[in-house]
Protein backbone atom coordinates (compact mmCIF):
# COMPACT_ATOMS: atom_id res chain seq x y z
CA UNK A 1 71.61 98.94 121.57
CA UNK A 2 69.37 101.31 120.49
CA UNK A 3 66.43 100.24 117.71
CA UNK A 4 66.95 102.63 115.13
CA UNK A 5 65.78 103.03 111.55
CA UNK A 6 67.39 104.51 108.47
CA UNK A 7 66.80 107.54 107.07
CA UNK A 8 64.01 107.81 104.46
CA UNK A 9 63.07 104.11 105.39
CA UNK A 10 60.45 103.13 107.99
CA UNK A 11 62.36 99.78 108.60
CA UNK A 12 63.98 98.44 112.21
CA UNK A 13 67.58 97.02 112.15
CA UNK A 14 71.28 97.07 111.00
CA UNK A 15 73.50 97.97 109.05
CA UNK A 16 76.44 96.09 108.15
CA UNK A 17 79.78 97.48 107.00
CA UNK A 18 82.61 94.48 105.31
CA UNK A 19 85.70 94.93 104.55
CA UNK A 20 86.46 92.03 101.72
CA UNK A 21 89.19 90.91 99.67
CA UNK A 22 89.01 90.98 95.36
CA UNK A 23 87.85 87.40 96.18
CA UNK A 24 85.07 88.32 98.43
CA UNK A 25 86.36 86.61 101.64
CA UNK A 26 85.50 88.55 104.79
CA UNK A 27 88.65 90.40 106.38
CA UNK A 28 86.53 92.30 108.94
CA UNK A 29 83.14 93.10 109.74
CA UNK A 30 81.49 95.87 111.82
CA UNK A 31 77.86 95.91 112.52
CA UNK A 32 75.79 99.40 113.68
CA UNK A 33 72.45 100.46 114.07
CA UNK A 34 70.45 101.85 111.18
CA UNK A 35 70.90 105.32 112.95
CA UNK A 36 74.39 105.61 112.09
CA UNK A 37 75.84 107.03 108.94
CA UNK A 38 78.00 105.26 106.47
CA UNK A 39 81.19 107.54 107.43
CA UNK A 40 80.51 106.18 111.29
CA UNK A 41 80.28 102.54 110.68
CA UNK A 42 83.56 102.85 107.87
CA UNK A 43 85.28 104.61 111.04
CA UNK A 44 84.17 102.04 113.11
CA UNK A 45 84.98 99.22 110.54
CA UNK A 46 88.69 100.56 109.34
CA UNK A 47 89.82 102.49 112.35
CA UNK A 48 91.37 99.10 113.98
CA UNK A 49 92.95 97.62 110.72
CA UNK A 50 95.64 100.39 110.54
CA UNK A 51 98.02 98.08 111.93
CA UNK A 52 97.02 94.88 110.92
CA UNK A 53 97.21 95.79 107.09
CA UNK A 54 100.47 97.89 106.85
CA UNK A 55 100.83 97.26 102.63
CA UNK A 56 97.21 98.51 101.84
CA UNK A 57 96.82 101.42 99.85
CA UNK A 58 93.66 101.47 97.69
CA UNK A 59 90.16 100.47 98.81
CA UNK A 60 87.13 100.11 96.69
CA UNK A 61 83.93 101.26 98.06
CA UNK A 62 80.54 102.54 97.68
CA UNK A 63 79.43 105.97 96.56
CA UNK A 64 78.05 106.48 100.26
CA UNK A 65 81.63 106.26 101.45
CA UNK A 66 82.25 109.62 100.01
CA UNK A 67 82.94 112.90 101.05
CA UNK A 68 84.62 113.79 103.98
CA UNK A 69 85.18 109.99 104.92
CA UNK A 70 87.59 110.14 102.08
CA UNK A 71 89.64 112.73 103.51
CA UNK A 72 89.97 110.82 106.83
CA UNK A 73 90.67 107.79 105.59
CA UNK A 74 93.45 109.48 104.16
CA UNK A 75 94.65 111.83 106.22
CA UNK A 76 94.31 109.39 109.70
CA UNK A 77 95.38 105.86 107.57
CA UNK A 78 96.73 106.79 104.55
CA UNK A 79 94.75 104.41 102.50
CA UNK A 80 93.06 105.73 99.05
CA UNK A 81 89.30 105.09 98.69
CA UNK A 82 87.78 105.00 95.36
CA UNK A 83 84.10 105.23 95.36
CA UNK A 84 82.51 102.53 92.71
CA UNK A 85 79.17 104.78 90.90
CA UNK A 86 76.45 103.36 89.23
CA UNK A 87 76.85 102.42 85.56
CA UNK A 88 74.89 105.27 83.90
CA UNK A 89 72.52 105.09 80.81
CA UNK A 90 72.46 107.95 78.34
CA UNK A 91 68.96 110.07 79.03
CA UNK A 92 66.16 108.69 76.57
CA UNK A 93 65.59 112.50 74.91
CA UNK A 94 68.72 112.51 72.12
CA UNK A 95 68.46 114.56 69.53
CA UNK A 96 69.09 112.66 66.36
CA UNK A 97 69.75 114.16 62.63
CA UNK A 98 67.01 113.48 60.63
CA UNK A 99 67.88 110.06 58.18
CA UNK A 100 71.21 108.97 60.58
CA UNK A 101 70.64 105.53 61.63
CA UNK A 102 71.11 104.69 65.63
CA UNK A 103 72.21 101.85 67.39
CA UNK A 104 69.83 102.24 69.85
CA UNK A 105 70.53 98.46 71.56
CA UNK A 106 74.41 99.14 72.41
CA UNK A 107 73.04 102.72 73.80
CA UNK A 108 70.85 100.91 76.07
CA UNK A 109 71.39 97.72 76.47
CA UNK A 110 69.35 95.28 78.53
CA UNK A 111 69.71 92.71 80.88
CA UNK A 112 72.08 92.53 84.36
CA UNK A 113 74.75 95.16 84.18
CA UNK A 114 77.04 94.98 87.31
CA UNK A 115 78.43 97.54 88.47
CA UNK A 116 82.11 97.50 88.46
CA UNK A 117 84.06 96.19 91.56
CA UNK A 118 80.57 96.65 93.10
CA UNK A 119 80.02 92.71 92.70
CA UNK A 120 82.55 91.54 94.65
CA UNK A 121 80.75 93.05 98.35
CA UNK A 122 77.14 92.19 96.97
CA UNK A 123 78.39 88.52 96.37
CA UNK A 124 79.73 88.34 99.58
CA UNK A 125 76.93 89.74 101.63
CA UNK A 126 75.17 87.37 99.85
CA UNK A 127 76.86 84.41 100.65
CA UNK A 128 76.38 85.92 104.37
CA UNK A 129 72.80 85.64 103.87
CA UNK A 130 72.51 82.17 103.23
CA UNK A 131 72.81 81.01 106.41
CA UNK A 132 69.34 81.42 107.74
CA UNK A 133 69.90 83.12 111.01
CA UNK A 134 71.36 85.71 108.57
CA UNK A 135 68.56 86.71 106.57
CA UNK A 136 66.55 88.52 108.91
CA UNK A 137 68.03 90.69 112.07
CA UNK A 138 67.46 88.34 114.93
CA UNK A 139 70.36 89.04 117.17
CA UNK A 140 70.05 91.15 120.32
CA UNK A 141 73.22 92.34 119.99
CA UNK A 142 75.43 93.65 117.10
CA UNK A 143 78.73 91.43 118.39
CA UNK A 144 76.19 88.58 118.24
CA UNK A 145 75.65 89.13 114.72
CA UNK A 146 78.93 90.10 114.10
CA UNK A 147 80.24 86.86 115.21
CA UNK A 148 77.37 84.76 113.27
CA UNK A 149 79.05 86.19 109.88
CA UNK A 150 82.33 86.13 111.13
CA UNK A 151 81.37 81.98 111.13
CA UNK A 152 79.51 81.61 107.96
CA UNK A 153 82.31 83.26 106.44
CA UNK A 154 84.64 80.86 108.07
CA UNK A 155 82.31 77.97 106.59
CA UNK A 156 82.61 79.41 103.46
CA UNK A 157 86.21 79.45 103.05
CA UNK A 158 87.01 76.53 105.04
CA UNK A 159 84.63 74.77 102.14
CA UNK A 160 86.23 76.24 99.18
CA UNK A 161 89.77 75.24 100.72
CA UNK A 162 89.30 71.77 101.91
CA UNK A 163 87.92 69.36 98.95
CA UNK A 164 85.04 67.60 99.03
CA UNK A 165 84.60 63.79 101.08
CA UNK A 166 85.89 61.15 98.93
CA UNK A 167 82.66 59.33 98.27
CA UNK A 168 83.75 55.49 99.39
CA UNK A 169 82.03 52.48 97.21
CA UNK A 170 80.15 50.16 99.49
């Protein structure tokens, strides 16, 4: 595979396009070179779960996913994609009438705001990136990385389904 980098970014490597549940448990993964585009790697990524997920209708995803990705996603699997934006803040410059008192902490308020539905992928690329070999690109090959989150996934759920050894008294 070609070594690419991403546009407006000096940076070698991937990206990585997931497909989740609400819960955040991988369903499918697809992973492309930083020279592809968003719409490619969601084409590449949804394109061979037609079949498998026959009572799908709505998908959540990111504000990159727009455009004329929408329209094919519809048209060719007749899914709905609703594209998750950024929590905006109100700009700084409001004009106020002179004496009217302003709440000025619940119009910007501080701390983490998550973005809606936005959370659920972010969690579960970060559980992805746990596993060391994760962290940084070191696969040759994109099915080689593919298959390295396919199995920390797998650990993941496997973990959170089977309870914990019973610790035995010596």
């Amino acid at each position: 595979m070609k070594r690419a980098t991403t546009s407006g970014k000096k940076t070698w490597g991937r990206k990585r396009h997931a497909f989740v549940d609400t819960q955040g448990n991988l369903l499918a993964v697809k992973v492309t070179g930083a020279q592809a585009s968003d719409h490619q790697g969601g084409t590449a990524l949804l394109e061979p779960l037609k079949n498998a997920l026959p009572r799908l209708q709505l998908i959540w995803g990111d504000s990159h996913y727009g455009g004329t990705f929408l329209t094919w996603v519809k048209e060719t699997l007749g899914w709905t994609i609703e594209t998750i934006h950024a929590v905006t803040l109100p700009k700084r410059g409001l004009l106020v009438p002179e004496g009217e008192e302003v709440d000025w902490d619940a119009l910007f308020p501080t701390g983490l705001r998550p973005q809606p539905k936005r959370w659920i992928i972010e969690r579960s690329f970060s559980w992805i990136v746990r596993w060391r070999r994760l962290c940084r690109d070191h696969e040759g090959l994109p099915q080689s990385s593919e298959a390295f989150i396919k199995l920390s996934a797998s650990y993941r759920m496997l973990t959170t389904l089977v309870p914990a050894f019973p610790s035995r008294p010596f």
